[in-house]
N, C-alpha and C. Protein backbone atom coordinates (compact mmCIF):
# COMPACT_ATOMS: atom_id res chain seq x y z
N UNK A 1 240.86 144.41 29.73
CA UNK A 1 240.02 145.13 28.81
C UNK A 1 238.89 145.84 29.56
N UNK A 2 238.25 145.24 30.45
CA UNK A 2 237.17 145.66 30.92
C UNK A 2 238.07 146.94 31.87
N UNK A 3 238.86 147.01 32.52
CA UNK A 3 239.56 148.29 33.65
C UNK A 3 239.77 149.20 32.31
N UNK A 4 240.22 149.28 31.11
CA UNK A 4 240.17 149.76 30.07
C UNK A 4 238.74 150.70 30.06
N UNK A 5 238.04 149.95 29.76
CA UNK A 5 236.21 150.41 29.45
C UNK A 5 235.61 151.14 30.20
N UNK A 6 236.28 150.63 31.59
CA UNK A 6 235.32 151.44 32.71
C UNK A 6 236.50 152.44 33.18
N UNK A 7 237.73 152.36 32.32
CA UNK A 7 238.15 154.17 32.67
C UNK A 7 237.78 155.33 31.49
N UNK A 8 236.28 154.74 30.76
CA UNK A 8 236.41 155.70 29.74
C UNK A 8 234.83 155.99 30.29
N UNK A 9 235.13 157.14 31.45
CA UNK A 9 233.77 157.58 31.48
C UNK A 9 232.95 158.08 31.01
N UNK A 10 233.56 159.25 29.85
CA UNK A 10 232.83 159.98 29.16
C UNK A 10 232.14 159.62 27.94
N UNK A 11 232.45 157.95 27.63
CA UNK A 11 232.37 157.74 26.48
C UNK A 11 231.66 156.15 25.94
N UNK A 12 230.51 156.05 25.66
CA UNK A 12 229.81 154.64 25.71
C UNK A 12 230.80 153.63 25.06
N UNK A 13 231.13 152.34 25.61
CA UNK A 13 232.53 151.91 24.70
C UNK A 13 231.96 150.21 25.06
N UNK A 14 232.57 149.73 24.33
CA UNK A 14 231.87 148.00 24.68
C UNK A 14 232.94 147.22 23.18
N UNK A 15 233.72 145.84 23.83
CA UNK A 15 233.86 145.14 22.91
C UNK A 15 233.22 144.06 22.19
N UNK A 16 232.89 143.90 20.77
CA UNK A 16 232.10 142.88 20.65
C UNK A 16 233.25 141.88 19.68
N UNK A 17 232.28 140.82 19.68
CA UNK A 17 232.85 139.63 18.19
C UNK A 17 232.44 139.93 17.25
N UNK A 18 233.03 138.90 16.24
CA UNK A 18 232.20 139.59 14.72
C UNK A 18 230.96 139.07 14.19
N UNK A 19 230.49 138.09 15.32
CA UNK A 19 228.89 137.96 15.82
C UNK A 19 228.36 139.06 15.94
N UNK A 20 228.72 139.87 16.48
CA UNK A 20 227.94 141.25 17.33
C UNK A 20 227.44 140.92 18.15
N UNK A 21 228.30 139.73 19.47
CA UNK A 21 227.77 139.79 20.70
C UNK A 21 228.74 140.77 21.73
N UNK A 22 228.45 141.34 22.35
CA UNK A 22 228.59 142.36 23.64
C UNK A 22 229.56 141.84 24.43
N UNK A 23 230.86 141.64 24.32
CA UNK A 23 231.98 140.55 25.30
C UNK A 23 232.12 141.39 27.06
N UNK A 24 232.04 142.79 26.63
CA UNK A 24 232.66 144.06 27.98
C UNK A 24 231.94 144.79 27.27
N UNK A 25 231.62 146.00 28.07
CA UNK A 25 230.60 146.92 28.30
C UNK A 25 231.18 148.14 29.26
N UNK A 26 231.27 149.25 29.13
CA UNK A 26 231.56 149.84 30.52
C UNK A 26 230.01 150.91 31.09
N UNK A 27 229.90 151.44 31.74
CA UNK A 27 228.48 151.81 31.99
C UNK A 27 228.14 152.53 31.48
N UNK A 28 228.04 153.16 30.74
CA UNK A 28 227.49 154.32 29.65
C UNK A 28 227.22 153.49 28.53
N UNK A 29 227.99 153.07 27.87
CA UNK A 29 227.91 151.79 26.53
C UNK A 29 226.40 150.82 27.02
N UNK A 30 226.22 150.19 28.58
CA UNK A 30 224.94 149.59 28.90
C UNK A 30 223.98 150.60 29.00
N UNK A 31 223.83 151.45 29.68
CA UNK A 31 222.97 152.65 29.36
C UNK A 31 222.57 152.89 28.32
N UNK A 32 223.78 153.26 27.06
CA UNK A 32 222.95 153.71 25.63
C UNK A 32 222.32 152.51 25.37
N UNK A 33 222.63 151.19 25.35
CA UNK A 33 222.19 150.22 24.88
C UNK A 33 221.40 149.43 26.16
N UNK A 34 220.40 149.77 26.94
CA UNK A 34 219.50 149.52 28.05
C UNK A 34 218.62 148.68 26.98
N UNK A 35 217.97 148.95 26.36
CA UNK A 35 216.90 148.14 25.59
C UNK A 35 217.51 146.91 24.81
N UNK A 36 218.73 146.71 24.44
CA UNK A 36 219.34 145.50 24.01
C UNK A 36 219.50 144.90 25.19
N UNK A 37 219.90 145.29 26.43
CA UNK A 37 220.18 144.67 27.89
C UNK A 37 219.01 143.71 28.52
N UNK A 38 217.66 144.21 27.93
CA UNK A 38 216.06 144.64 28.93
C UNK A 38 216.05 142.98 28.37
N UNK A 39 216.72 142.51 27.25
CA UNK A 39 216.16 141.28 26.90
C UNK A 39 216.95 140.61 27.75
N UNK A 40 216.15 139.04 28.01
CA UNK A 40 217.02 137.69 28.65
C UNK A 40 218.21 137.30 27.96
N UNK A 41 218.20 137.13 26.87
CA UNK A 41 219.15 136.09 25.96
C UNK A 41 220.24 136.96 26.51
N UNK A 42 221.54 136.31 26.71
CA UNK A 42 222.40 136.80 26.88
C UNK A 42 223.93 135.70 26.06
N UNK A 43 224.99 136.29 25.39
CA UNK A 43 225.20 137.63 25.85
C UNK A 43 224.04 138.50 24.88
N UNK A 44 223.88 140.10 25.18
CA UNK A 44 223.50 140.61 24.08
C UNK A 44 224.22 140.63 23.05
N UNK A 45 223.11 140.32 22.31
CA UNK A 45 224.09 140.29 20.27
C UNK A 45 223.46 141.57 19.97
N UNK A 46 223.86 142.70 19.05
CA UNK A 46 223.41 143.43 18.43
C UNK A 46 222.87 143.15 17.15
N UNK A 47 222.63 142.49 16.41
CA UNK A 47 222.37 141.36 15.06
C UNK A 47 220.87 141.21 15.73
N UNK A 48 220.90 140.33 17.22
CA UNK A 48 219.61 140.26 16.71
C UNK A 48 218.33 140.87 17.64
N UNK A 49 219.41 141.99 18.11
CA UNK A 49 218.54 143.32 18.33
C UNK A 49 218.16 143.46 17.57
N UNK A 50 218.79 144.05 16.75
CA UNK A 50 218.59 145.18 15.26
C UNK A 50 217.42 144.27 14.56
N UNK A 51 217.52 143.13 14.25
CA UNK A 51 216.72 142.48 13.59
C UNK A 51 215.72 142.03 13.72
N UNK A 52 215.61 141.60 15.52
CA UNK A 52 214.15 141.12 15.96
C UNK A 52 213.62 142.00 17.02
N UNK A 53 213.94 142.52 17.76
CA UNK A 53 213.31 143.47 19.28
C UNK A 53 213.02 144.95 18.29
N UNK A 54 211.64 144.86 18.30
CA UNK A 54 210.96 146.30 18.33
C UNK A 54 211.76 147.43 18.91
N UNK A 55 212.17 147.39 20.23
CA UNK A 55 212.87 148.25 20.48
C UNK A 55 214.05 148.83 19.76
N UNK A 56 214.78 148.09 19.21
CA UNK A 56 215.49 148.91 18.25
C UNK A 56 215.39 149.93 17.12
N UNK A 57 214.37 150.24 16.51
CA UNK A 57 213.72 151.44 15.97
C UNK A 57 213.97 152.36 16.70
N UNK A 58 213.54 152.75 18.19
CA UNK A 58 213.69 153.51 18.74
C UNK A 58 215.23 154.00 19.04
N UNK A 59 215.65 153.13 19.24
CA UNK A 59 217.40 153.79 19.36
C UNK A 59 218.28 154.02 18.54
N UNK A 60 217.80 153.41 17.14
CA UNK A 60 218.50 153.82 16.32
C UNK A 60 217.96 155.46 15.28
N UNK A 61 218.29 156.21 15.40
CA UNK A 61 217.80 157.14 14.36
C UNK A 61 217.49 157.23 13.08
N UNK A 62 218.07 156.20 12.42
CA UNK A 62 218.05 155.58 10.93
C UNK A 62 218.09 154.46 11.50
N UNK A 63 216.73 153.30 11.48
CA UNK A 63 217.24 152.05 11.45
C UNK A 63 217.26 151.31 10.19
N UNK A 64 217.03 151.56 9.06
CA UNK A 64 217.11 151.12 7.88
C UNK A 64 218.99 151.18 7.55
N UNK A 65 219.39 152.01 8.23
CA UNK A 65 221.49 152.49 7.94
C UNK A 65 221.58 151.70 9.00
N UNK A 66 221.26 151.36 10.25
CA UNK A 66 221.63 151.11 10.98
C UNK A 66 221.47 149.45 10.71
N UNK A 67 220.56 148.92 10.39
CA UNK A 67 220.03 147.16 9.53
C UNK A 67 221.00 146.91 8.39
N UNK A 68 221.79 147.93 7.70
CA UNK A 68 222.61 147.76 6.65
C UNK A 68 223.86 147.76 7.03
N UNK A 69 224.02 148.14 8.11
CA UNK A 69 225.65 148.36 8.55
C UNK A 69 225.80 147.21 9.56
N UNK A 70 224.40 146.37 10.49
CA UNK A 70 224.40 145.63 10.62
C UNK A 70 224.85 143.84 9.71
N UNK A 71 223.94 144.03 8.98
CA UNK A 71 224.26 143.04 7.70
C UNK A 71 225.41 142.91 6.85
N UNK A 72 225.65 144.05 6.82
CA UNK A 72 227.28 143.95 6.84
C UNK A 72 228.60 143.71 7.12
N UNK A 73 228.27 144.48 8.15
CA UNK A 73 229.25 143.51 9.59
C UNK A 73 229.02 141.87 9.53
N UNK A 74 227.72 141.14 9.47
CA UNK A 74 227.85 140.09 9.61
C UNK A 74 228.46 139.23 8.41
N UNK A 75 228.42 140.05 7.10
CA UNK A 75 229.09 139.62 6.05
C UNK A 75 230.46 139.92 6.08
N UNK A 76 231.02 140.60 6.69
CA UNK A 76 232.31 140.64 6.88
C UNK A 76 232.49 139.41 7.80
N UNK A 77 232.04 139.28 9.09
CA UNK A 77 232.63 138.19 9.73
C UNK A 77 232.29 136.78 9.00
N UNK A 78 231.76 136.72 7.95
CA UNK A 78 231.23 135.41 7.16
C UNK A 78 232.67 135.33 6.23
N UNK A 79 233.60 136.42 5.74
CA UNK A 79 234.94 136.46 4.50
C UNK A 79 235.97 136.19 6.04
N UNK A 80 235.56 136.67 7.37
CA UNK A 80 237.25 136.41 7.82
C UNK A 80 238.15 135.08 8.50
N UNK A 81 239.27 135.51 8.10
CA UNK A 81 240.11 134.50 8.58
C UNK A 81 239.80 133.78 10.00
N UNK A 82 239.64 132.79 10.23
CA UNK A 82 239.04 131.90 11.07
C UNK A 82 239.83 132.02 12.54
N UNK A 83 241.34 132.31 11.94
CA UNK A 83 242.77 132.37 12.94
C UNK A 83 242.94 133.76 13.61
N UNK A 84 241.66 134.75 12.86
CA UNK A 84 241.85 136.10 13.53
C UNK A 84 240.51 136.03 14.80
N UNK A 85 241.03 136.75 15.90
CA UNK A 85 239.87 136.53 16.76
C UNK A 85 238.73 137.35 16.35
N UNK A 86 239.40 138.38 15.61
CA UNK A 86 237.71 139.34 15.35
C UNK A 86 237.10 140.54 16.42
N UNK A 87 238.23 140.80 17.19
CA UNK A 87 237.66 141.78 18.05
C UNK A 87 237.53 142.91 18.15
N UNK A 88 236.41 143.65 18.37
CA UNK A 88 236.63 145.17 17.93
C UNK A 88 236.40 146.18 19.16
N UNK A 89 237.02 147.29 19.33
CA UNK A 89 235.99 147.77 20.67
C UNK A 89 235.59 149.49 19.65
N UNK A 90 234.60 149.36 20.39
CA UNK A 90 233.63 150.32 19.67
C UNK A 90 233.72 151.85 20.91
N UNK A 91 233.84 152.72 20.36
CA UNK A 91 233.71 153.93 21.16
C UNK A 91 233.20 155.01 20.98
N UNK A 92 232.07 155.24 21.31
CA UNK A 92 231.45 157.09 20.87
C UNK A 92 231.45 158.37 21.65
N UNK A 93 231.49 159.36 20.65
CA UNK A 93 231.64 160.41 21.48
C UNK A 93 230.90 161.49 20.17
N UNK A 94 231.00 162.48 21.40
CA UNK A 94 230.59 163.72 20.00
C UNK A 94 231.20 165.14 20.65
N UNK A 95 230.90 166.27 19.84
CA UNK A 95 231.61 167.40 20.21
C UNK A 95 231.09 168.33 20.90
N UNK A 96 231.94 168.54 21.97
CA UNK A 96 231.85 169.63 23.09
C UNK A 96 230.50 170.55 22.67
N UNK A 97 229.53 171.07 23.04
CA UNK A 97 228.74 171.90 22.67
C UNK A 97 227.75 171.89 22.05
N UNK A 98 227.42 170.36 21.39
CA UNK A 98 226.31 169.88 20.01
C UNK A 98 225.52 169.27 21.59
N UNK A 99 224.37 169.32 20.37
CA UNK A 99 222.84 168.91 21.74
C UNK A 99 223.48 167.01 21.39
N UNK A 100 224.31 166.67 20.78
CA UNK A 100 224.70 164.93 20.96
C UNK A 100 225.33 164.84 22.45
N UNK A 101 226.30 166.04 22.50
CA UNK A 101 227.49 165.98 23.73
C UNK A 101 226.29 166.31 25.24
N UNK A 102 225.23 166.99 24.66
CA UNK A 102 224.68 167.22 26.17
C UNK A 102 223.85 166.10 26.27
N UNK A 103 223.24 165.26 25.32
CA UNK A 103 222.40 163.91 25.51
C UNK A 103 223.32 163.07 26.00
N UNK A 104 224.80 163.12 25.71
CA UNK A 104 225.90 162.34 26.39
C UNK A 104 225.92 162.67 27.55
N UNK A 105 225.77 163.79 28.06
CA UNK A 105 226.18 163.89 29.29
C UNK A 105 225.36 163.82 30.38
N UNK A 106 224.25 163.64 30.06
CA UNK A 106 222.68 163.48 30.72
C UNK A 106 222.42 161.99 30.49
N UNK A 107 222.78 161.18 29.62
CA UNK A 107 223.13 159.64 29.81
C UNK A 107 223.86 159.53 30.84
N UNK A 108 225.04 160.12 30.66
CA UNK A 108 226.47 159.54 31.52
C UNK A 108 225.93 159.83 33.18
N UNK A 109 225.28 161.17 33.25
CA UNK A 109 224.37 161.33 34.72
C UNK A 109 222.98 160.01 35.47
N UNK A 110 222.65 160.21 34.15
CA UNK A 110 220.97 158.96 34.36
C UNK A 110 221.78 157.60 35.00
N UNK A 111 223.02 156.89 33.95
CA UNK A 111 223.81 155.87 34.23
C UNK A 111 224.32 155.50 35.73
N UNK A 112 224.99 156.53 36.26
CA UNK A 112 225.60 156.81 37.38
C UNK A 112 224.43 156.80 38.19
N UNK A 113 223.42 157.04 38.21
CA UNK A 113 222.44 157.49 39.70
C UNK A 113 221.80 156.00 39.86
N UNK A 114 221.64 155.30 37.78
CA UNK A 114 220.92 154.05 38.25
C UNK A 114 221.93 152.99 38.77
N UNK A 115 223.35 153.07 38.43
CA UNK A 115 224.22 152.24 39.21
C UNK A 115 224.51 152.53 40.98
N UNK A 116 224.52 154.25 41.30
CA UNK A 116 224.52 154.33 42.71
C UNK A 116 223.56 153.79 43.39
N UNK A 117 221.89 153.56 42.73
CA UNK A 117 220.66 153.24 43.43
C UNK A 117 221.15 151.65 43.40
N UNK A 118 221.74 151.21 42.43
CA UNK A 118 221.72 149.87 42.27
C UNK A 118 222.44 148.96 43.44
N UNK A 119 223.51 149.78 43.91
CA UNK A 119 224.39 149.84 44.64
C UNK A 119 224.37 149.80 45.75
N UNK A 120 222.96 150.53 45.80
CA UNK A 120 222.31 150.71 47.73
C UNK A 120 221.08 149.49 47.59
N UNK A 121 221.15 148.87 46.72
CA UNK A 121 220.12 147.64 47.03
C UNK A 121 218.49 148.44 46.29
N UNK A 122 218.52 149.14 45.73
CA UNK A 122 217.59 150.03 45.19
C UNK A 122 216.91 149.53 43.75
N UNK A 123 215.98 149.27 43.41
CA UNK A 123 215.58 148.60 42.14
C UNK A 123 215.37 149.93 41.30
């Protein structure tokens, strides 16, 4: 799964449970989500990003849709079958030419330079 994730360069992608903890990640997916990362607790849960770290306001654009689609999700994994594992992988993208695709692609750049620095022993 993870050789999966990290051949999807163009595209922030990460599998979670129906916890909303973070199982794989590929580097763009940690990038958009750097401020869920910045905390200790690990793994990251998105649940209780969304719910307790200040920082989440900031990344979400609607966090009031974004707290509801949260809570939801966790009510779904509260109805499912116990025998299903629950795994989802999540993937975003947007279209060629919208100021989303060039914030994508200026992530996907920022990502790469802080993993090459990371790489050379570089903080």
């Amino acid at each position: 799964m993870q050789s999966l994730l990290d051949a999807m360069t163009d595209a922030p992608a990460f599998v979670r449970n129906g916890r909303l903890d973070i199982l794989a990640v590929n580097a763009l997916g940690q990038a958009l989500y750097s401020p869920a990362y910045a905390a200790a607790a690990r793994p990251v849960n998105l649940a209780r990003f969304c719910f307790l770290d200040p920082a989440a306001e900031g990344l979400y654009a609607d966090w009031a849709e974004a707290a509801d689609t949260t809570a939801n999700l966790l009510r779904t994994e509260a109805r499912r079958d116990p025998a299903d594992p629950g795994l989802t992988l999540t993937a975003y993208s947007a279209e060629a030419g919208t100021p989303a695709h060039d914030t994508l692609r200026l992530l996907a750049s920022w990502a790469a330079t802080a993993a090459g620095a990371g790489a050379q022993g570089v903080p």
